[in-house]
PDB file of N, CA and C in Angstrom:
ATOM      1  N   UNK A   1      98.508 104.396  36.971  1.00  0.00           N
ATOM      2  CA  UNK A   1      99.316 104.151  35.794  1.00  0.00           C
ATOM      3  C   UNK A   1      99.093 105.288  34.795  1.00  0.00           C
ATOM      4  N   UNK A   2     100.229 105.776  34.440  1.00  0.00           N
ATOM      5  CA  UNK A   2      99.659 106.711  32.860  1.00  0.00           C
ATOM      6  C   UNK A   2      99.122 105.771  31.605  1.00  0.00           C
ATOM      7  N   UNK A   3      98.942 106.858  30.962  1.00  0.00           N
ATOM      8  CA  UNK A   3      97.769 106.707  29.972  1.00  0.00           C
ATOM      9  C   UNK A   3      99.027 106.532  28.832  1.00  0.00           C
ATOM     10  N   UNK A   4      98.563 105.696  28.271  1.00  0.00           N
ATOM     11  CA  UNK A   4      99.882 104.833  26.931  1.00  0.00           C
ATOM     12  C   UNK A   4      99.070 105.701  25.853  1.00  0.00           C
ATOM     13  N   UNK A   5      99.600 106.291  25.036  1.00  0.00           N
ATOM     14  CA  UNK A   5      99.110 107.221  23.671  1.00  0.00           C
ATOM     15  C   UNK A   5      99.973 106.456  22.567  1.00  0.00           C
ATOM     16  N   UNK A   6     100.884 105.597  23.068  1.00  0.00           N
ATOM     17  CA  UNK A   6     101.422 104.977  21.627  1.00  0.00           C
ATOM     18  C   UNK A   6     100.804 103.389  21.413  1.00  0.00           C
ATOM     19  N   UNK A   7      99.859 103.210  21.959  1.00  0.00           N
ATOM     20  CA  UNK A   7      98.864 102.067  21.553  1.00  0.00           C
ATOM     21  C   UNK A   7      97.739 102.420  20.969  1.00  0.00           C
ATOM     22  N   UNK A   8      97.337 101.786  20.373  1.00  0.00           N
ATOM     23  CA  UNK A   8      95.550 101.419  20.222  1.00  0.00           C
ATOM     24  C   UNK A   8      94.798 100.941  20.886  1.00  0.00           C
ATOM     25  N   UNK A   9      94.387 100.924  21.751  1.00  0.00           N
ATOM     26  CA  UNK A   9      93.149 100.407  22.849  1.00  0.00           C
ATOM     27  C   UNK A   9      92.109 100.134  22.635  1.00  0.00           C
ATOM     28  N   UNK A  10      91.836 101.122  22.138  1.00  0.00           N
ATOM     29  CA  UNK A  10      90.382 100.723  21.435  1.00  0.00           C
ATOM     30  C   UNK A  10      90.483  99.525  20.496  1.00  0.00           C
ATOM     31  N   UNK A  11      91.197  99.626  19.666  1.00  0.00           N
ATOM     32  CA  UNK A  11      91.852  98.606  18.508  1.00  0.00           C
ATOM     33  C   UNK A  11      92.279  97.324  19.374  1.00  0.00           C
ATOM     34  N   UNK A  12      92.809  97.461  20.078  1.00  0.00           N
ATOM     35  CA  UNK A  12      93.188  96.122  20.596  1.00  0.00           C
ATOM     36  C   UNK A  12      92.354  95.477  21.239  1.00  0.00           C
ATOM     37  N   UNK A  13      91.054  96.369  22.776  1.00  0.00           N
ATOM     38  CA  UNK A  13      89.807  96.019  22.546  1.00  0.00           C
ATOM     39  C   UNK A  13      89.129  94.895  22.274  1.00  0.00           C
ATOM     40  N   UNK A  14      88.823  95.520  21.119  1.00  0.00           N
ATOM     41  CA  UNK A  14      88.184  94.997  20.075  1.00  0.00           C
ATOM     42  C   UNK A  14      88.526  93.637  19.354  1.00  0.00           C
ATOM     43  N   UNK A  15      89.613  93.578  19.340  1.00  0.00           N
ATOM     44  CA  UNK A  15      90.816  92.187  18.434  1.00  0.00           C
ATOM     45  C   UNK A  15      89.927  90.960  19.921  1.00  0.00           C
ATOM     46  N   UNK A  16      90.474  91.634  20.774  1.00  0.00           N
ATOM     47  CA  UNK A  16      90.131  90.744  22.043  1.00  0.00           C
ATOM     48  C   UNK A  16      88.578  90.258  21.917  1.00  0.00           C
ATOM     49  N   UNK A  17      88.065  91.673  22.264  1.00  0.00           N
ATOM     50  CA  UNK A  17      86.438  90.854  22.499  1.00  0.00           C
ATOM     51  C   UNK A  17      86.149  89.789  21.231  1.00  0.00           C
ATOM     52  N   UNK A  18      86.826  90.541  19.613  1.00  0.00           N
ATOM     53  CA  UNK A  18      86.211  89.263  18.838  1.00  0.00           C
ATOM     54  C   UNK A  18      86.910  87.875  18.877  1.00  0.00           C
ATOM     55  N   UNK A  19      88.124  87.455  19.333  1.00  0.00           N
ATOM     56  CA  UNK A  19      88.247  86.749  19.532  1.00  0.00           C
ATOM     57  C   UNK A  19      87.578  85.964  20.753  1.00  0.00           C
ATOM     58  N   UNK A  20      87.546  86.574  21.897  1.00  0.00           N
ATOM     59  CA  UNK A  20      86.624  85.998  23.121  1.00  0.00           C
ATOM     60  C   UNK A  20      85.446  85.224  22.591  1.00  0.00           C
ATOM     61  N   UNK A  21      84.414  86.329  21.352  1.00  0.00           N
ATOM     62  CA  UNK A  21      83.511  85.425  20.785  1.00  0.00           C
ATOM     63  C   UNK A  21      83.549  84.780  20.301  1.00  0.00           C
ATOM     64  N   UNK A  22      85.336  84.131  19.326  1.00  0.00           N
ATOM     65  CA  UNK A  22      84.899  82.878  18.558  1.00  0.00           C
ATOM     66  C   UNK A  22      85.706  82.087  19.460  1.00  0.00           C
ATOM     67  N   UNK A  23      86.150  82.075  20.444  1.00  0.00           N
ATOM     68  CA  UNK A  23      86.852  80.653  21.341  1.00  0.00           C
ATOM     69  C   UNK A  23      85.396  80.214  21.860  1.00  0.00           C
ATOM     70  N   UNK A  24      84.467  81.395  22.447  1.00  0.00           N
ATOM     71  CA  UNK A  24      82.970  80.972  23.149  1.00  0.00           C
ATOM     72  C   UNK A  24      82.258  79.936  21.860  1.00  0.00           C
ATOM     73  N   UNK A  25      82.513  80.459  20.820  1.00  0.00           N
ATOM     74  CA  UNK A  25      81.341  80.040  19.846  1.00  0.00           C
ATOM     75  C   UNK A  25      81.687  78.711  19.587  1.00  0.00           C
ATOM     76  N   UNK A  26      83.256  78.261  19.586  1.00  0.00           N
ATOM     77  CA  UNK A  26      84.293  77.558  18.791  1.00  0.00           C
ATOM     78  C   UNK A  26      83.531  76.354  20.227  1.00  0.00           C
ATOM     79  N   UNK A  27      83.882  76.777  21.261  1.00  0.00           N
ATOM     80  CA  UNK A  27      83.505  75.569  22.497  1.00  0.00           C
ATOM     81  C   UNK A  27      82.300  75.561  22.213  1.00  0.00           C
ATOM     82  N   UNK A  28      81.371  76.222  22.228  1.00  0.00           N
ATOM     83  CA  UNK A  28      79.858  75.608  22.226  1.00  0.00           C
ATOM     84  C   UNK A  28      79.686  74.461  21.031  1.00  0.00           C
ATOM     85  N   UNK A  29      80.429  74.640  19.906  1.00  0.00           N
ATOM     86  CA  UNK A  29      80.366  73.834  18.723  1.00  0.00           C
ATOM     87  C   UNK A  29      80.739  72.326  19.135  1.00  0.00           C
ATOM     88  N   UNK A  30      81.726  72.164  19.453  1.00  0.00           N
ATOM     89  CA  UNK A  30      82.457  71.221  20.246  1.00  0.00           C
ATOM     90  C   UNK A  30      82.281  70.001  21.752  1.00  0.00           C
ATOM     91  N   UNK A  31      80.792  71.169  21.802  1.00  0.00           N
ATOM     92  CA  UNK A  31      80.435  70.456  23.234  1.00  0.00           C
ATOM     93  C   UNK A  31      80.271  68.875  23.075  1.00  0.00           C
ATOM     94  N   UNK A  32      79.741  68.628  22.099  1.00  0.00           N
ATOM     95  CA  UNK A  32      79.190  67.453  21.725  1.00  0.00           C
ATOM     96  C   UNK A  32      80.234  66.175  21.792  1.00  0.00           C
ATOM     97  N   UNK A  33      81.493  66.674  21.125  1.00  0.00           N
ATOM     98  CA  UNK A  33      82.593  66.071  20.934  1.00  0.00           C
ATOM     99  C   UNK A  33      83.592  65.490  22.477  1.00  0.00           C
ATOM    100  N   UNK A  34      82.910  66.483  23.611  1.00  0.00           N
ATOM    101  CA  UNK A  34      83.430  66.283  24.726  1.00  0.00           C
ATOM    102  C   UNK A  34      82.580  65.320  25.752  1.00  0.00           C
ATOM    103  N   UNK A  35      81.477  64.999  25.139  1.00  0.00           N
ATOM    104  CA  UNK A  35      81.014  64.201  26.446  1.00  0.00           C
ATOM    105  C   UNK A  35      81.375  62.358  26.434  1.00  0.00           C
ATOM    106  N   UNK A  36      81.285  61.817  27.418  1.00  0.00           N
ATOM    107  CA  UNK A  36      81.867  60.510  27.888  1.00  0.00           C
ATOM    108  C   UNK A  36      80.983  59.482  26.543  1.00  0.00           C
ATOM    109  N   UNK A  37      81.976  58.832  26.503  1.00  0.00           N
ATOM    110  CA  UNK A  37      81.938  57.915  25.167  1.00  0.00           C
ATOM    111  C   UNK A  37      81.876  56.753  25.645  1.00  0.00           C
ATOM    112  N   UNK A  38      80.110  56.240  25.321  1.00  0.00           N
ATOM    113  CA  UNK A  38      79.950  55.187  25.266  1.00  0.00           C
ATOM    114  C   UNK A  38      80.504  53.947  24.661  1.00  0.00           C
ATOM    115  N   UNK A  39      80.385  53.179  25.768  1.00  0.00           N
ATOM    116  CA  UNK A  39      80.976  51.931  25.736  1.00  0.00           C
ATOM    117  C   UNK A  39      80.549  50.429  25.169  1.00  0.00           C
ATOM    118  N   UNK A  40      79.078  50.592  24.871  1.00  0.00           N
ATOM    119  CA  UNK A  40      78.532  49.653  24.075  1.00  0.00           C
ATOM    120  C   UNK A  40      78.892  48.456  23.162  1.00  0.00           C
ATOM    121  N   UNK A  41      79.433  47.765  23.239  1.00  0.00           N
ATOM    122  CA  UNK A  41      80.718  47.151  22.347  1.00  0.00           C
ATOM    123  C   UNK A  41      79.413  46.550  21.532  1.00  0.00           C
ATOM    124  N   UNK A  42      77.900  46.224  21.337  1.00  0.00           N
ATOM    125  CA  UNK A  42      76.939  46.392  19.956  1.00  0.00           C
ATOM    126  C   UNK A  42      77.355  46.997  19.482  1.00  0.00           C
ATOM    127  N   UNK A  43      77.442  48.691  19.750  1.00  0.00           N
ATOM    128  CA  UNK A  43      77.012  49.560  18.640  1.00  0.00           C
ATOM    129  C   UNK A  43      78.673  49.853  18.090  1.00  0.00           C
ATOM    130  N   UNK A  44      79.505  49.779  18.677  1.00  0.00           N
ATOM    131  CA  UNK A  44      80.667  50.388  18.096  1.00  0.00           C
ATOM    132  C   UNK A  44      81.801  48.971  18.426  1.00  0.00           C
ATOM    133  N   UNK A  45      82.593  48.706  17.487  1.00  0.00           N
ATOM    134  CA  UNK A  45      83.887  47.937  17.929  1.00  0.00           C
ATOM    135  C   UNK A  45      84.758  48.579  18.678  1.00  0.00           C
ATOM    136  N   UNK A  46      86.008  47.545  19.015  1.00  0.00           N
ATOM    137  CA  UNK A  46      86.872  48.035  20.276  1.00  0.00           C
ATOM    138  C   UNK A  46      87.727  49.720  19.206  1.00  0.00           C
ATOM    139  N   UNK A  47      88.180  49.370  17.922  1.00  0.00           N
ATOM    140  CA  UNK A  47      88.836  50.240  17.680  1.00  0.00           C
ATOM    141  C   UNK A  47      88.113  51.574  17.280  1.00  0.00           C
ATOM    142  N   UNK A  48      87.030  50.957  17.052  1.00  0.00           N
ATOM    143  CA  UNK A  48      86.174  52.400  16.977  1.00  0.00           C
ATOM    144  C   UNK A  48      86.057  53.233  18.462  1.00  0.00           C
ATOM    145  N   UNK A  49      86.024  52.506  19.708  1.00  0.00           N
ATOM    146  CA  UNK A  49      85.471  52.888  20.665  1.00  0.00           C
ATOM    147  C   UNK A  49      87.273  53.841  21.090  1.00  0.00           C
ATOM    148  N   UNK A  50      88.290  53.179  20.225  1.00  0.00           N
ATOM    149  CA  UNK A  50      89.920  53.830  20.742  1.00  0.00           C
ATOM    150  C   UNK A  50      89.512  55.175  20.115  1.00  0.00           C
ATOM    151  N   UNK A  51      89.368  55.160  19.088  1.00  0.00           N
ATOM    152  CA  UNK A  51      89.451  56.394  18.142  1.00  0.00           C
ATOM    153  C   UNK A  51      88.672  57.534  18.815  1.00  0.00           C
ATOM    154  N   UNK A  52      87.305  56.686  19.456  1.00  0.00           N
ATOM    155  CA  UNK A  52      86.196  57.645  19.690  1.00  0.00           C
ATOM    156  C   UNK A  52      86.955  58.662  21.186  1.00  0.00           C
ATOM    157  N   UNK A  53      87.468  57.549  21.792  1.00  0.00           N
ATOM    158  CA  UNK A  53      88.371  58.572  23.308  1.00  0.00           C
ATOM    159  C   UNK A  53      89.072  59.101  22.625  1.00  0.00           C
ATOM    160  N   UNK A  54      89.770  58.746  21.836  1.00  0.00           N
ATOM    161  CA  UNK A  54      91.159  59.275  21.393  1.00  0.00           C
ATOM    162  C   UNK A  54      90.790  61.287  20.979  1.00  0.00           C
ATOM    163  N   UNK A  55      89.103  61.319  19.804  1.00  0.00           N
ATOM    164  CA  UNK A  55      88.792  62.318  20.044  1.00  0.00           C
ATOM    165  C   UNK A  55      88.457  62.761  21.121  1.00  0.00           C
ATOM    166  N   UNK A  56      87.928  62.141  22.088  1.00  0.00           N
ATOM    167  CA  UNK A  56      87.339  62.930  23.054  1.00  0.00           C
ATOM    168  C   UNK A  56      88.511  63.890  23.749  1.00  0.00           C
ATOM    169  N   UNK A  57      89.250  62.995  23.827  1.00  0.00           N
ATOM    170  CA  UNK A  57      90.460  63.768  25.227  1.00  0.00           C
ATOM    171  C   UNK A  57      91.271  64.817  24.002  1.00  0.00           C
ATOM    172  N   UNK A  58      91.462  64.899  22.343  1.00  0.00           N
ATOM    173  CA  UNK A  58      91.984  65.914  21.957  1.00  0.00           C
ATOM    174  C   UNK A  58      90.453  67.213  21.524  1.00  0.00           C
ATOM    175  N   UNK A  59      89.503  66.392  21.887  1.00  0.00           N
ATOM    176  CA  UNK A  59      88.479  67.995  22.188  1.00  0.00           C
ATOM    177  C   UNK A  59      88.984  68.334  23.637  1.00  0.00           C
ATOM    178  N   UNK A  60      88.697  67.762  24.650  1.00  0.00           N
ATOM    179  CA  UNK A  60      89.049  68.173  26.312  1.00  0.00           C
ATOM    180  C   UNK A  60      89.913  68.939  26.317  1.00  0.00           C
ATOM    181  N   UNK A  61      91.270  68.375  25.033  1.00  0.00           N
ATOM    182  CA  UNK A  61      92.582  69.042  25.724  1.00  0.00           C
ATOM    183  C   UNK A  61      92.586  70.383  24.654  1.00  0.00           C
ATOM    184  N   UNK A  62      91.885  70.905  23.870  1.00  0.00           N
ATOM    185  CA  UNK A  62      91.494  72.069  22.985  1.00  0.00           C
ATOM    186  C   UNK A  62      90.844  72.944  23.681  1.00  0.00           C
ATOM    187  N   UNK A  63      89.616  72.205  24.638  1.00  0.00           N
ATOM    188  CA  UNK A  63      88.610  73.084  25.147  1.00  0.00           C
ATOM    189  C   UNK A  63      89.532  73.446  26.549  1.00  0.00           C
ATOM    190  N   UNK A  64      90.428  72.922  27.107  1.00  0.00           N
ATOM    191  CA  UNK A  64      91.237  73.079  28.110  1.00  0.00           C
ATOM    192  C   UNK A  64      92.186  74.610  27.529  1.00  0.00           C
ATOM    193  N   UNK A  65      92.635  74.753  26.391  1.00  0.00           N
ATOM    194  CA  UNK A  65      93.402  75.647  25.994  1.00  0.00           C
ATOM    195  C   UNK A  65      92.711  76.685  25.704  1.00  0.00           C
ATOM    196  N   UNK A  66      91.236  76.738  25.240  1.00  0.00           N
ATOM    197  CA  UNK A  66      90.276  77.639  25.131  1.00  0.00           C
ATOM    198  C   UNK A  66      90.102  78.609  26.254  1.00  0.00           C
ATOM    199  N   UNK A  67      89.813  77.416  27.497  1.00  0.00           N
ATOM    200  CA  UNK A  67      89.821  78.592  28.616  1.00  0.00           C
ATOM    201  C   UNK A  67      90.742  79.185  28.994  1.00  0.00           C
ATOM    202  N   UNK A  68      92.508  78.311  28.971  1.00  0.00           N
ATOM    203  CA  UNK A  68      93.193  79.435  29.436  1.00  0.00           C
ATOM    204  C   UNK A  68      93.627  80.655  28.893  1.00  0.00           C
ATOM    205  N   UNK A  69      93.052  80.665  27.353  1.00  0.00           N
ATOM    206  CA  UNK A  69      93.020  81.471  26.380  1.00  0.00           C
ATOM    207  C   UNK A  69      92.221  82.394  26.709  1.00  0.00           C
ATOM    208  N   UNK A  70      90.866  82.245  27.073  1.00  0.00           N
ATOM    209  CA  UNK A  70      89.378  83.424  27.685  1.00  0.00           C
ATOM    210  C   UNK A  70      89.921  83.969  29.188  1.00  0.00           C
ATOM    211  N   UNK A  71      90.404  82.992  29.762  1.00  0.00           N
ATOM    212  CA  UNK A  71      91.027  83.724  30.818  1.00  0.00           C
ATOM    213  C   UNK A  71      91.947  84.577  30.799  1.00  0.00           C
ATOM    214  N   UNK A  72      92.902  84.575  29.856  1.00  0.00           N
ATOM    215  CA  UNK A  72      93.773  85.769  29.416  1.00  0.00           C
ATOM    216  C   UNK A  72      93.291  86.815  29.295  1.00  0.00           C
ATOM    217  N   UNK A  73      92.345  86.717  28.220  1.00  0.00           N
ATOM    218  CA  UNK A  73      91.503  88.007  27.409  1.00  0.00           C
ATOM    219  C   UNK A  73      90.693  88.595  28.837  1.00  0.00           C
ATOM    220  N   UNK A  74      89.908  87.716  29.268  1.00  0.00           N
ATOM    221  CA  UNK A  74      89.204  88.379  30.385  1.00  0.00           C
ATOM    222  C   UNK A  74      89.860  89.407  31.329  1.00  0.00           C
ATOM    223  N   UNK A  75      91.604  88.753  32.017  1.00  0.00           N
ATOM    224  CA  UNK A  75      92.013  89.742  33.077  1.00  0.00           C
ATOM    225  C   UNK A  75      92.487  90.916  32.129  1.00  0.00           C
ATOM    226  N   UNK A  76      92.959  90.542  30.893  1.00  0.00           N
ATOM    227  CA  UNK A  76      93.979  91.406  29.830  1.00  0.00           C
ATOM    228  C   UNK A  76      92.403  93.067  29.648  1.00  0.00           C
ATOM    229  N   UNK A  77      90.987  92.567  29.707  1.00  0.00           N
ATOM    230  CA  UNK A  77      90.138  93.354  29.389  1.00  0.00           C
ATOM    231  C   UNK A  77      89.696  94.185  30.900  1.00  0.00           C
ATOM    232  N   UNK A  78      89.879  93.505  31.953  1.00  0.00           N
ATOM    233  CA  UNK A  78      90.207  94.275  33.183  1.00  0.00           C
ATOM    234  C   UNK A  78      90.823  94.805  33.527  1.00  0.00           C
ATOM    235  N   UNK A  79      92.393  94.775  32.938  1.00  0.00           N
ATOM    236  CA  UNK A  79      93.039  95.461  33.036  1.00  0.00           C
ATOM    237  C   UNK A  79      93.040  96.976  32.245  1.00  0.00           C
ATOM    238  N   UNK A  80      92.600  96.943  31.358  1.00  0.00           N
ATOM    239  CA  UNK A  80      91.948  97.767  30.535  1.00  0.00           C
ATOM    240  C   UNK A  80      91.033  98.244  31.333  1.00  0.00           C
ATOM    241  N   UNK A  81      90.029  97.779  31.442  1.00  0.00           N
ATOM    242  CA  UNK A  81      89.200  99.186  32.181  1.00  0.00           C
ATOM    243  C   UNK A  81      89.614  99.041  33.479  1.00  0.00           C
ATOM    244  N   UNK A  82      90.648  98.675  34.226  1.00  0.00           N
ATOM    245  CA  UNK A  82      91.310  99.828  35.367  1.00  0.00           C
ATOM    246  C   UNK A  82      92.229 100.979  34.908  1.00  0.00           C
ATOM    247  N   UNK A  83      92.221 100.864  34.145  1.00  0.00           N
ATOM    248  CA  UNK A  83      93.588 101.641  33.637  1.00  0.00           C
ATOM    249  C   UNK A  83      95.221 100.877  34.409  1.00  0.00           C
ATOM    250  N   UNK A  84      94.847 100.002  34.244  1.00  0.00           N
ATOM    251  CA  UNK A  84      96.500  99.216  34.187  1.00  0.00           C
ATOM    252  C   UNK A  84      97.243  98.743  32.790  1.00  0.00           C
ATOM    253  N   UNK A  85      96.617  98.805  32.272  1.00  0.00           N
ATOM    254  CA  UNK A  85      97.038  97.785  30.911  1.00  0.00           C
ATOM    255  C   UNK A  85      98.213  98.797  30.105  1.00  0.00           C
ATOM    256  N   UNK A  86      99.138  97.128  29.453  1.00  0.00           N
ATOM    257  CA  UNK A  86     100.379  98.081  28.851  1.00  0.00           C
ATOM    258  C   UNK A  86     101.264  97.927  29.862  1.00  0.00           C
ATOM    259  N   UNK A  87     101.456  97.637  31.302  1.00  0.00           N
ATOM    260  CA  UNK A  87     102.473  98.092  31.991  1.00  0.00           C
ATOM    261  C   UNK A  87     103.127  96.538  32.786  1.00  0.00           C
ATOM    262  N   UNK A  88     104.129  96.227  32.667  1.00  0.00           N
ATOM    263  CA  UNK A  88     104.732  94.789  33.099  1.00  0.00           C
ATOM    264  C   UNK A  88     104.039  94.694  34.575  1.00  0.00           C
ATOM    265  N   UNK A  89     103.780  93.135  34.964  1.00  0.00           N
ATOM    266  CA  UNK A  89     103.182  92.979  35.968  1.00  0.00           C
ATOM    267  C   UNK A  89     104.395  93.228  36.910  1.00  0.00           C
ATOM    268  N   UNK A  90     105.404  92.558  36.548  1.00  0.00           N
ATOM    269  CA  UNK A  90     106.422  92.906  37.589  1.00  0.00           C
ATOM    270  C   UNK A  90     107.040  93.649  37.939  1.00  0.00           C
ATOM    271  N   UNK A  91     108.218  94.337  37.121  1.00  0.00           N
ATOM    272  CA  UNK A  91     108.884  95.580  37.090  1.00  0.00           C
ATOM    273  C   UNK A  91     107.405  97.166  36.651  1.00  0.00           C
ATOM    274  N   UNK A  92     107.054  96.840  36.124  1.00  0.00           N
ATOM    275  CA  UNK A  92     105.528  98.191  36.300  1.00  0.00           C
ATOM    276  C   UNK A  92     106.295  98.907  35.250  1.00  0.00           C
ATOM    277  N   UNK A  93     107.165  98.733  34.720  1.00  0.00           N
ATOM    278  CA  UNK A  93     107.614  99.439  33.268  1.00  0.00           C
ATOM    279  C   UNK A  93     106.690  98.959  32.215  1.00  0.00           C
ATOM    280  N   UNK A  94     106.559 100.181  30.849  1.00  0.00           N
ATOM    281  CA  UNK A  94     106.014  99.845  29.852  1.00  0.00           C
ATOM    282  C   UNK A  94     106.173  99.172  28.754  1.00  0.00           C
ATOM    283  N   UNK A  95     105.216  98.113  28.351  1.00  0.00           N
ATOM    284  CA  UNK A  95     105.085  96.779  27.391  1.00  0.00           C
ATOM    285  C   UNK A  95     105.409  97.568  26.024  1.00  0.00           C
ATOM    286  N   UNK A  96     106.034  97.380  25.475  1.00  0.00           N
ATOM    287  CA  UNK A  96     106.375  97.672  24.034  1.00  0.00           C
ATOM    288  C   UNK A  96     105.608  97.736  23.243  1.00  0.00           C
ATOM    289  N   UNK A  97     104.898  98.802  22.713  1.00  0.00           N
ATOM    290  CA  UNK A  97     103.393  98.933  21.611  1.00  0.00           C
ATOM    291  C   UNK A  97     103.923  97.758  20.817  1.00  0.00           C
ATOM    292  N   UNK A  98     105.165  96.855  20.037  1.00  0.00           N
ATOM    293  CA  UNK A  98     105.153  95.996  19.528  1.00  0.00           C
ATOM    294  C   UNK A  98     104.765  94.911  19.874  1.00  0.00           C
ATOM    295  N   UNK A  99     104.729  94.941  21.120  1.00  0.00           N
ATOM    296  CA  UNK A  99     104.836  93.239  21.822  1.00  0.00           C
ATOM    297  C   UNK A  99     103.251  92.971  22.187  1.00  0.00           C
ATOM    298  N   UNK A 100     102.628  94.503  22.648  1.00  0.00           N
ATOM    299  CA  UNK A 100     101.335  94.103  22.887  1.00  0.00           C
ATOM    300  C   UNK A 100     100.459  94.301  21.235  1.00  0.00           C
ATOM    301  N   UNK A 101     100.880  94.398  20.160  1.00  0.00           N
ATOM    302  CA  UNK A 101     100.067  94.064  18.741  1.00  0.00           C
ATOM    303  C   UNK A 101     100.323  92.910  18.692  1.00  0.00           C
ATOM    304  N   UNK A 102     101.072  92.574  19.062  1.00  0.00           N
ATOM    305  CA  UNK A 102     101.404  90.802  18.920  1.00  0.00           C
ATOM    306  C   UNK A 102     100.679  90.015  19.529  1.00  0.00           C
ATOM    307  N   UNK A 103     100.685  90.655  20.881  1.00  0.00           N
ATOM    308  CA  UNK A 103      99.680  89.411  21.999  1.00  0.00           C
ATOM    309  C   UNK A 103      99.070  90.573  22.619  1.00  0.00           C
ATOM    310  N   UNK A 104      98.701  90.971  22.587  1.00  0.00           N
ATOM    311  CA  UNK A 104      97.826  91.897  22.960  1.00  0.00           C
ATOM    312  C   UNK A 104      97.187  91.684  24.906  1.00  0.00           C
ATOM    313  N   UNK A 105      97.546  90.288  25.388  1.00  0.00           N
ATOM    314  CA  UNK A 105      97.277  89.577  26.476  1.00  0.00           C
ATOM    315  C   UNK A 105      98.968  89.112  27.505  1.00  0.00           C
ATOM    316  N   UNK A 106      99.398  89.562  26.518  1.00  0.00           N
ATOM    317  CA  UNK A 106     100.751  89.424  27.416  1.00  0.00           C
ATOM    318  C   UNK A 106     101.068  90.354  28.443  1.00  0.00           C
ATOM    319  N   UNK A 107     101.711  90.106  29.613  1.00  0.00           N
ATOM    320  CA  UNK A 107     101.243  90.733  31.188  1.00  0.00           C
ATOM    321  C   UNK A 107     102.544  91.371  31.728  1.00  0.00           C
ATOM    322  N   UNK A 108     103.565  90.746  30.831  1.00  0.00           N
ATOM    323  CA  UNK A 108     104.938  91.373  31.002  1.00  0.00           C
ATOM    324  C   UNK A 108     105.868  91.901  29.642  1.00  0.00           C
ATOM    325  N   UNK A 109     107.179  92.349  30.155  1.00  0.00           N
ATOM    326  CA  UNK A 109     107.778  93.242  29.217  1.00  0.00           C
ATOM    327  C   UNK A 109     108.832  91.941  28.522  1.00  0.00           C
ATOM    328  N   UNK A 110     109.819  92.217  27.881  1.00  0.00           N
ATOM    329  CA  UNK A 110     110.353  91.475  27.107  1.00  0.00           C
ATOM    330  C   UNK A 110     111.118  91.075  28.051  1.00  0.00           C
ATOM    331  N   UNK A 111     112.146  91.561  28.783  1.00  0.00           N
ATOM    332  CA  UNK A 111     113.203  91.756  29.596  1.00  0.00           C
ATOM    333  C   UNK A 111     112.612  90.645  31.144  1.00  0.00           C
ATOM    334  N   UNK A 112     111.528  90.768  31.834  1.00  0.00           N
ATOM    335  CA  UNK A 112     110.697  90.028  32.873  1.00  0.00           C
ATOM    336  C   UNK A 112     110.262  88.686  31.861  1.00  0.00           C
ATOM    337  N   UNK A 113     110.013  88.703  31.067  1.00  0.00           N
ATOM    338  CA  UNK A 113     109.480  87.386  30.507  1.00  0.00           C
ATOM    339  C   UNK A 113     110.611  86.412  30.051  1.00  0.00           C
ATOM    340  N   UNK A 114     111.893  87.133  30.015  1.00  0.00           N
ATOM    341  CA  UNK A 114     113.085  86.210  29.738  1.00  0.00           C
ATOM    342  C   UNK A 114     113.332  85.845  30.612  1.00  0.00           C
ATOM    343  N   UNK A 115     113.643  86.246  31.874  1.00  0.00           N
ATOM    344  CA  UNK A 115     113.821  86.394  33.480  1.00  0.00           C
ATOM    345  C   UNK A 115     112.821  84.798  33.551  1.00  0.00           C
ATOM    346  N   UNK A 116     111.346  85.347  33.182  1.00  0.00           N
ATOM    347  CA  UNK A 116     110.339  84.060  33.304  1.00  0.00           C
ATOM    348  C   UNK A 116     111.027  83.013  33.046  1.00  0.00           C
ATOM    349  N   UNK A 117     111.337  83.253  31.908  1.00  0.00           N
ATOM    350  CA  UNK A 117     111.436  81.596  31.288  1.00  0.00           C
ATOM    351  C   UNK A 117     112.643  80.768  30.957  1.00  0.00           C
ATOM    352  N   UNK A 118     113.712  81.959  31.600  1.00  0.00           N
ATOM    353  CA  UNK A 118     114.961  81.297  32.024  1.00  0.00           C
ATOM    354  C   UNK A 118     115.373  81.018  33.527  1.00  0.00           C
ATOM    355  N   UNK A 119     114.337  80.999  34.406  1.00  0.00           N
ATOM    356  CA  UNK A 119     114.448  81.255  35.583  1.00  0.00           C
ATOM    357  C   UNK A 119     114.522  80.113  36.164  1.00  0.00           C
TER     358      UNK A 119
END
């Protein structure tokens, strides 16, 4: 692949890894919030015990979006150090320096991603 000179890489990078660290930091905080909720009907009533799943499964379904979020960043930072990055997965044409300041993890061009999602 050539070498994109109308991006920031380094800059973008960087946006990535710090975000990588606060989705990591953001789940470790959270762990607590995800484990199986006792059922004790002493210590807690029935509607307390609704509320208490009710958080659990909207931490699960946060920490569920977390990873597919780290998983982005992760291949988006491999791609980077192969020297692929910037270039549509499909057609292999180049991502628009606009589109990747925006998402910086997005894998296709404007034109393939409409294709995507009208397909």
């Amino acid at each position: 692949m050539t070498d994109r000179k109308d991006i920031d890489l380094a800059g973008l990078r960087v946006r990535l890894e710090e975000r990588r660290a606060d989705i990591l930091a953001h789940s470790e905080h959270s762990e607590n919030h995800r484990k199986p909720v006792e059922l004790d009907q002493q210590a807690v009533g029935r509607l307390s015990r609704m509320d208490a799943l009710q958080n659990q499964q909207m931490h699960l379904e946060q920490e569920r979006r977390r990873a597919a979020e780290l998983s982005r960043i992760e291949k988006t930072l491999a791609r980077m150090e192969n020297d692929a990055y910037g270039h549509c997965h499909n057609c292999g044409e180049a991502i628009e320096a606009k589109r990747l300041e925006f998402d910086p993890t997005t894998p296709l061009c404007v034109e393939c991603a409409n294709h995507v999602s009208h397909g």
